[in-house]
C-alpha atoms as a PDB file:
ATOM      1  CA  UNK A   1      98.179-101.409 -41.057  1.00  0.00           C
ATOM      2  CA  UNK A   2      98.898 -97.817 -42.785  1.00  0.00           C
ATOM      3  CA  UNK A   3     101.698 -95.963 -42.248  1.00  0.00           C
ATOM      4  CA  UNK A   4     103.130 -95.078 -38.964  1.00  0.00           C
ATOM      5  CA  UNK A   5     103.456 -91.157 -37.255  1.00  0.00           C
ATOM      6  CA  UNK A   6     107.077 -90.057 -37.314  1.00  0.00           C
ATOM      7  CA  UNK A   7     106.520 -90.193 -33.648  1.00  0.00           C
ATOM      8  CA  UNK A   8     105.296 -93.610 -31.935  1.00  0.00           C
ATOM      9  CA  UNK A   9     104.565 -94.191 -28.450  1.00  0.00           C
ATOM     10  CA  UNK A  10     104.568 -97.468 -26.536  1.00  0.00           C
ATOM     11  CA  UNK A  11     104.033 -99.019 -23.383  1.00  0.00           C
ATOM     12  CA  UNK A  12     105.736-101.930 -22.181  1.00  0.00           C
ATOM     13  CA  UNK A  13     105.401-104.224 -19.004  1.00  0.00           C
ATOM     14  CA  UNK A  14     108.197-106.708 -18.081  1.00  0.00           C
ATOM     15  CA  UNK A  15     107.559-109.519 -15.743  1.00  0.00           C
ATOM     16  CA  UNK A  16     109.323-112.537 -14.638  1.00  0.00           C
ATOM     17  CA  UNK A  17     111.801-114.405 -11.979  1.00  0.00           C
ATOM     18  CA  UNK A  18     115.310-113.661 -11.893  1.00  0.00           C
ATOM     19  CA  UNK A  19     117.713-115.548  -9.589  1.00  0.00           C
ATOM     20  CA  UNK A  20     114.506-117.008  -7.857  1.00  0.00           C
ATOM     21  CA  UNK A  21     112.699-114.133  -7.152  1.00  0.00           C
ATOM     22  CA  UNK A  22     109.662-112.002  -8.581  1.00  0.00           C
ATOM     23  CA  UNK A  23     109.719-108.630 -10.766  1.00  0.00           C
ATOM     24  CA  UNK A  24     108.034-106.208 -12.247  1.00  0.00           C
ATOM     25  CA  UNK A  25     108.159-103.128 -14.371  1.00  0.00           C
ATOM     26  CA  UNK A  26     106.082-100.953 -16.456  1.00  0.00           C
ATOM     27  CA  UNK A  27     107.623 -98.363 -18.756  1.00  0.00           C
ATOM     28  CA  UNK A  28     106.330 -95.694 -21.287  1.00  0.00           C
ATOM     29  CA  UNK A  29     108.039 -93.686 -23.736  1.00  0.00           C
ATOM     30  CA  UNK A  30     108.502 -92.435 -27.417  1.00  0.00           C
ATOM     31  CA  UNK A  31     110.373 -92.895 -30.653  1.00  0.00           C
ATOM     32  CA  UNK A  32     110.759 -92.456 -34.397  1.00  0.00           C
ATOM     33  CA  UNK A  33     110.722 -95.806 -36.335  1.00  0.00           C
ATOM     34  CA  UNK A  34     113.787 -96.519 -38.172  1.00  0.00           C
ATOM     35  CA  UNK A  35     115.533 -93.394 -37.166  1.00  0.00           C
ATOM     36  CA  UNK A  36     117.606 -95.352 -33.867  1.00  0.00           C
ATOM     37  CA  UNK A  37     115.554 -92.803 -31.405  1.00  0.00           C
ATOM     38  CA  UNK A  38     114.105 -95.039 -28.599  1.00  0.00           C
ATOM     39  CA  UNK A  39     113.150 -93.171 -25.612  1.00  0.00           C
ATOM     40  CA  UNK A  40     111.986 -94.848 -22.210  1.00  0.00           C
ATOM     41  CA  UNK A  41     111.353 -94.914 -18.531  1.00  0.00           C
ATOM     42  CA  UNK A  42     111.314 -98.632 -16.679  1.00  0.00           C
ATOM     43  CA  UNK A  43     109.274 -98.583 -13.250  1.00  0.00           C
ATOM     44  CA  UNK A  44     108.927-100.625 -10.400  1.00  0.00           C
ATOM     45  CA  UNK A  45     105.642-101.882 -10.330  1.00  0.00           C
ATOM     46  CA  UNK A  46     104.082-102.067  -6.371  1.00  0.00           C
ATOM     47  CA  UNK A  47     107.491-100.417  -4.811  1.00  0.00           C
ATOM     48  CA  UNK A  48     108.908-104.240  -5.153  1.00  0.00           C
ATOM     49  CA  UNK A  49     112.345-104.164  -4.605  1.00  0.00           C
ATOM     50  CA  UNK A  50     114.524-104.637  -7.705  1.00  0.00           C
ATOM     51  CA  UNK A  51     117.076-106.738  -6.916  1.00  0.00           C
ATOM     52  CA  UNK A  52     119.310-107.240 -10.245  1.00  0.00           C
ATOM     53  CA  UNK A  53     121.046-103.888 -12.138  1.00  0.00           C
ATOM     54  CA  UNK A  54     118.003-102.604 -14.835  1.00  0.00           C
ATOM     55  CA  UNK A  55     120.597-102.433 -17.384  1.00  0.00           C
ATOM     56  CA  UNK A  56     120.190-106.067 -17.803  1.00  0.00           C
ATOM     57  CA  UNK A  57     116.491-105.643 -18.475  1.00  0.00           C
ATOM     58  CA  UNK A  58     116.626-101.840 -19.565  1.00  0.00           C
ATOM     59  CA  UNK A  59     117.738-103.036 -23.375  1.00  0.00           C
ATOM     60  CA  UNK A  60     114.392-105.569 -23.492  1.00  0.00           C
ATOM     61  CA  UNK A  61     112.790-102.724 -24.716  1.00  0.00           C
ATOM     62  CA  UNK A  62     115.235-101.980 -27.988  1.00  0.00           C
ATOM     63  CA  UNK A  63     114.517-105.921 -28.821  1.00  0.00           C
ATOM     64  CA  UNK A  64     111.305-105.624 -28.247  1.00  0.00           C
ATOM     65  CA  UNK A  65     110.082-102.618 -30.416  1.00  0.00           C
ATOM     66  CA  UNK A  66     113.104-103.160 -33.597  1.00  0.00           C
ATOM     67  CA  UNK A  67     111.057-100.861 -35.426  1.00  0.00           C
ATOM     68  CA  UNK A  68     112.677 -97.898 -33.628  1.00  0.00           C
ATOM     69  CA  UNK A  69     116.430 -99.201 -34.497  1.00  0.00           C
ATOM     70  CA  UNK A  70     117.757 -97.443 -37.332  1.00  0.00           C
ATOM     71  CA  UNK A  71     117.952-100.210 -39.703  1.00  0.00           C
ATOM     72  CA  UNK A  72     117.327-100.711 -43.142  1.00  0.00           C
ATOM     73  CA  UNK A  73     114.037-100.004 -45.015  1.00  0.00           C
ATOM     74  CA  UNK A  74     113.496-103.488 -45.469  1.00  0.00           C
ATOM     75  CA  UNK A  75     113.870-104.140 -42.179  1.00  0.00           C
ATOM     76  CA  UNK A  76     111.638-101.780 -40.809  1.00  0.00           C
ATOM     77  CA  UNK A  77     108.931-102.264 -43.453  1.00  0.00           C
ATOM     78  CA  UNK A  78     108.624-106.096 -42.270  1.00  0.00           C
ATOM     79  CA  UNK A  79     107.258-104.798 -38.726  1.00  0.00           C
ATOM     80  CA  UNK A  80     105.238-102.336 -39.969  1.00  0.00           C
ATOM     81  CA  UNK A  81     103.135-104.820 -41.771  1.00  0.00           C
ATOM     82  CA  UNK A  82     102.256-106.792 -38.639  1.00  0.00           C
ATOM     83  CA  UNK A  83      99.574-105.566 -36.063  1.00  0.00           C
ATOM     84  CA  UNK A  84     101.247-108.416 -33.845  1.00  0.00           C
ATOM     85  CA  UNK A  85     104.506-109.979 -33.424  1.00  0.00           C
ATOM     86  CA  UNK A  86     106.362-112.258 -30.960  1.00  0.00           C
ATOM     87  CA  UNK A  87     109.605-112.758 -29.484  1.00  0.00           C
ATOM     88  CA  UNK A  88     111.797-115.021 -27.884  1.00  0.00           C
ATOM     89  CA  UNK A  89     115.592-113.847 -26.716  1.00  0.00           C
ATOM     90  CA  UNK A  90     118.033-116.070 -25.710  1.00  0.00           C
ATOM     91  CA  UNK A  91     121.000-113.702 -23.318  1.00  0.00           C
ATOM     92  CA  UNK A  92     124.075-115.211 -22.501  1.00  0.00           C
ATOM     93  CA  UNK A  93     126.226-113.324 -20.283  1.00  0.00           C
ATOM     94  CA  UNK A  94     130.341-113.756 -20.614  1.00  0.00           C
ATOM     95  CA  UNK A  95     130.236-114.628 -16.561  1.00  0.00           C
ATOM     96  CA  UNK A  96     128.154-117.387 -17.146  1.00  0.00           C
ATOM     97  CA  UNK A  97     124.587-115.703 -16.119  1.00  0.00           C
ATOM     98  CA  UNK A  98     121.969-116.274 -18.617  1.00  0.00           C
ATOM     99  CA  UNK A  99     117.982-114.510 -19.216  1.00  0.00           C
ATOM    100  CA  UNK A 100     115.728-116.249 -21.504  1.00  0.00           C
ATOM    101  CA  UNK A 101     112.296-113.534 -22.950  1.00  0.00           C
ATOM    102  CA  UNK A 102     109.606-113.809 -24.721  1.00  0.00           C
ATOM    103  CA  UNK A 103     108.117-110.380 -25.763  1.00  0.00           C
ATOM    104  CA  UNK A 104     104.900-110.050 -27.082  1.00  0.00           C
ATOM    105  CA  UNK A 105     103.429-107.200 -29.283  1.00  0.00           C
ATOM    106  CA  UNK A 106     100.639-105.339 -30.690  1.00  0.00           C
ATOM    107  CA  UNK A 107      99.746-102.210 -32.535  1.00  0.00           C
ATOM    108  CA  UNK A 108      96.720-100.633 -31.083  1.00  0.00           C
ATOM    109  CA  UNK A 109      95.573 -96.982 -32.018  1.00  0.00           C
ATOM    110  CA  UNK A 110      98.603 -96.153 -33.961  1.00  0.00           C
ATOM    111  CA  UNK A 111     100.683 -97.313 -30.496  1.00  0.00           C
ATOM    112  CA  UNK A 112     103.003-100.487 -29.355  1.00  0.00           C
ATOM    113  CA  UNK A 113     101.889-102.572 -26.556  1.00  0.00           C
ATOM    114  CA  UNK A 114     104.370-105.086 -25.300  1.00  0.00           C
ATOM    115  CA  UNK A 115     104.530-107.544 -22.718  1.00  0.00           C
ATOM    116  CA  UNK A 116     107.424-109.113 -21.578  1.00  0.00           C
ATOM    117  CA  UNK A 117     107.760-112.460 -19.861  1.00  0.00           C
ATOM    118  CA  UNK A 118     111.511-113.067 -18.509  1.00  0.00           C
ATOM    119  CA  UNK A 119     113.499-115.628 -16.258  1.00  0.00           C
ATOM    120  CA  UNK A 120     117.161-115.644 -15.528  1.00  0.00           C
ATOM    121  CA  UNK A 121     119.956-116.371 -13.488  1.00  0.00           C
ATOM    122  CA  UNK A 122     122.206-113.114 -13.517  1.00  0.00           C
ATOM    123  CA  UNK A 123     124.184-113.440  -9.899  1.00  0.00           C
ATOM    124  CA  UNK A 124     127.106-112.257  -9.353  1.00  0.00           C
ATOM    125  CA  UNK A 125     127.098-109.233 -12.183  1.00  0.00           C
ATOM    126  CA  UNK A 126     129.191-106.290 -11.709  1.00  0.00           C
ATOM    127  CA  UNK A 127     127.652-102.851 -11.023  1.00  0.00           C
ATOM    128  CA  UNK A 128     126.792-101.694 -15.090  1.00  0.00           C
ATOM    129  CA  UNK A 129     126.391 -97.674 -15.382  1.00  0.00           C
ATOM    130  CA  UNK A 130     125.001 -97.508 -19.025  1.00  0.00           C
ATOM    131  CA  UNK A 131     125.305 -99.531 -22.793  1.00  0.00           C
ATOM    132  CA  UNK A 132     127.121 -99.093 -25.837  1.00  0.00           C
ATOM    133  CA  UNK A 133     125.905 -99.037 -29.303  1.00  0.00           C
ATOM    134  CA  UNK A 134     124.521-102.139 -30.465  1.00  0.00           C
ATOM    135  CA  UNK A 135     124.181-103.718 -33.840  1.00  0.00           C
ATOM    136  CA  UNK A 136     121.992-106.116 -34.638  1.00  0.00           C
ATOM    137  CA  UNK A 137     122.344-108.565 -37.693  1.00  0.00           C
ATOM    138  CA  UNK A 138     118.759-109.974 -39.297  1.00  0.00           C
ATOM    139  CA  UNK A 139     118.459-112.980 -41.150  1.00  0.00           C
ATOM    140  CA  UNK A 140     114.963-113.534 -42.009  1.00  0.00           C
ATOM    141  CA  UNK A 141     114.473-117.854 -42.209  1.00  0.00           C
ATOM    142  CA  UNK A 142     110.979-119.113 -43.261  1.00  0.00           C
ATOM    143  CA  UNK A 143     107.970-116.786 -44.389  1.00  0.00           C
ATOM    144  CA  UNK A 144     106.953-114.856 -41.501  1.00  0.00           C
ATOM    145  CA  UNK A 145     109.993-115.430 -39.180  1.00  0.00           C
ATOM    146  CA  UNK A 146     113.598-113.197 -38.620  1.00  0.00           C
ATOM    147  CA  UNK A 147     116.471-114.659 -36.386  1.00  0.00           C
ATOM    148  CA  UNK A 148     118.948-112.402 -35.193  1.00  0.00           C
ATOM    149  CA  UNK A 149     121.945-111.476 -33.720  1.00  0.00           C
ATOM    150  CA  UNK A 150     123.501-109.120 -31.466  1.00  0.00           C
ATOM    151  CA  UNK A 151     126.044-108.145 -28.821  1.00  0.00           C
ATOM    152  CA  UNK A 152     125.575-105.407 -26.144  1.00  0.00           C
ATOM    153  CA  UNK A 153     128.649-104.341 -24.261  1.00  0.00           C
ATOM    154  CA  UNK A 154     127.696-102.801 -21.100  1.00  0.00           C
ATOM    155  CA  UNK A 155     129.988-100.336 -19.545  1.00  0.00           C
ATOM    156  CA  UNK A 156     130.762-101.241 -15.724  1.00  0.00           C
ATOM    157  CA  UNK A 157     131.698 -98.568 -13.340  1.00  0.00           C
ATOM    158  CA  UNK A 158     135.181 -99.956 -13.192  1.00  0.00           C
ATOM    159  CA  UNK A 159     135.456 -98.615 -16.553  1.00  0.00           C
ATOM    160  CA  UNK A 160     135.659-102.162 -17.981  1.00  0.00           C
ATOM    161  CA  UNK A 161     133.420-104.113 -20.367  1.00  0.00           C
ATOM    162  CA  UNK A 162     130.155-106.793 -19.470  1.00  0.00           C
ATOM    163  CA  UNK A 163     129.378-108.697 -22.931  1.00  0.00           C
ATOM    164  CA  UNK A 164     125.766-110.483 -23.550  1.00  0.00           C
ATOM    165  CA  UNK A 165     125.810-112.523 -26.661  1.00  0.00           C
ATOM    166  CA  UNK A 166     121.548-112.442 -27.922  1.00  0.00           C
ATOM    167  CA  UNK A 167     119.839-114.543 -30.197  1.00  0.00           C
ATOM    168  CA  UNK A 168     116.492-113.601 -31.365  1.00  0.00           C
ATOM    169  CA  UNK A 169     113.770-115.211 -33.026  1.00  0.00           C
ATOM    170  CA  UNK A 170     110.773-112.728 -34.339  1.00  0.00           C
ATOM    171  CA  UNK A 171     107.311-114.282 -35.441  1.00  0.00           C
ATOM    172  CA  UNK A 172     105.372-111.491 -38.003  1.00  0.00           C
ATOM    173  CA  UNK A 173     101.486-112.265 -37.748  1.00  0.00           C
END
C-alpha cells in the first residue's frame, strides 16, 4: 500500500442496538499513525436520540483505527500493509453490562473507512465524563491475525472509576 501521510484522515460510522434499541453515529477526524494522536467527532445520525453515555462507544474508534496508537514499529507496520482489516471486540463492563463489535476497515485514497456494527446491554452505567490512558497488549496468533488486550478506566463524575475489560481479535487481509 505505500507509505502513509504523517497526517491520516478517517471516517467512521457506528451502528447497532444497545439495551434494545437502535443507534447511529457518523464521525470524522484526523491523526498521525503511531504517534498516539487520534482526533474525532461522533454524531448522531437523523437527530435519533442517544440513549446510552458516548463514552462507551466514543473509544470504538481508538480500536478501530490501532494504527494511530503510539505503539511499536512493528505494530504499526502490520496495519499499514493491509488495504483491509476486520475486527471483533468483546467489552465487559465491571457492573455486569457487556458490548460485543465488529469493525470493519479499508484504506481508500490514502484515508480509513470504518464501519462499525455493535450490540450491547450497558443499563444501569453511571454518568462517565471522559477516559484514561489506555494500553493495549498485542499478541499476534496465526499468520494474518493479532488478539489483544486492554483495559479502559473511565472517569465518572463522582470522581470514581468505570473499568471495561476488551478482548480483540484483528484479521490483516
Amino acid at each position: 500500500t505505500g507509505p502513509l501521510h504523517m497526517t491520516l484522515k478517517h471516517h467512521i460510522r457506528i451502528q447497532g442496538t444497545v439495551n434494545g434499541k437502535d443507534f447511529q453515529l457518523y464521525g470524522t477526524g484526523e491523526g498521525k499513525p503511531a504517534e498516539g494522536d487520534l482526533h474525532f467527532q461522533l454524531n448522531t445520525i437523523n437527530e435519533l436520540h442517544l440513549h446510552f453515555n458516548i463514552h462507551l462507544v466514543g473509544v470504538l474508534p481508538l480500536i478501530t483505527y490501532p494504527i494511530y496508537g503510539q505503539c511499536q514499529k512493528t505494530v504499526s507496520e502490520l496495519f499499514k500493509l493491509s488495504n483491509r482489516y476486520e475486527c471483533e471486540c468483546s467489552i465487559i463492563y465491571e457492573n455486569g453490562g457487556f458490548m460485543k463489535s465488529l469493525h470493519k476497515i479499508e484504506v481508500k485514497e490514502n484515508q480509513l473507512v470504518g464501519d462499525v456494527f455493535v450490540m450491547g446491554d450497558i443499563k444501569e452505567m453511571p454518568e462517565l465524563v471522559g477516559v484514561q490512558p489506555i494500553l493495549e497488549t498485542y499478541y499476534p496468533t496465526v499468520a494474518g491475525e493479532v488478539y489483544t488486550k486492554l483495559v479502559i478506566p473511565w472517569k465518572k463524575k463522582d470522581g470514581g472509576f468505570l473499568i471495561g475489560s476488551y478482548e480483540n481479535k484483528y484479521r490483516l487481509d
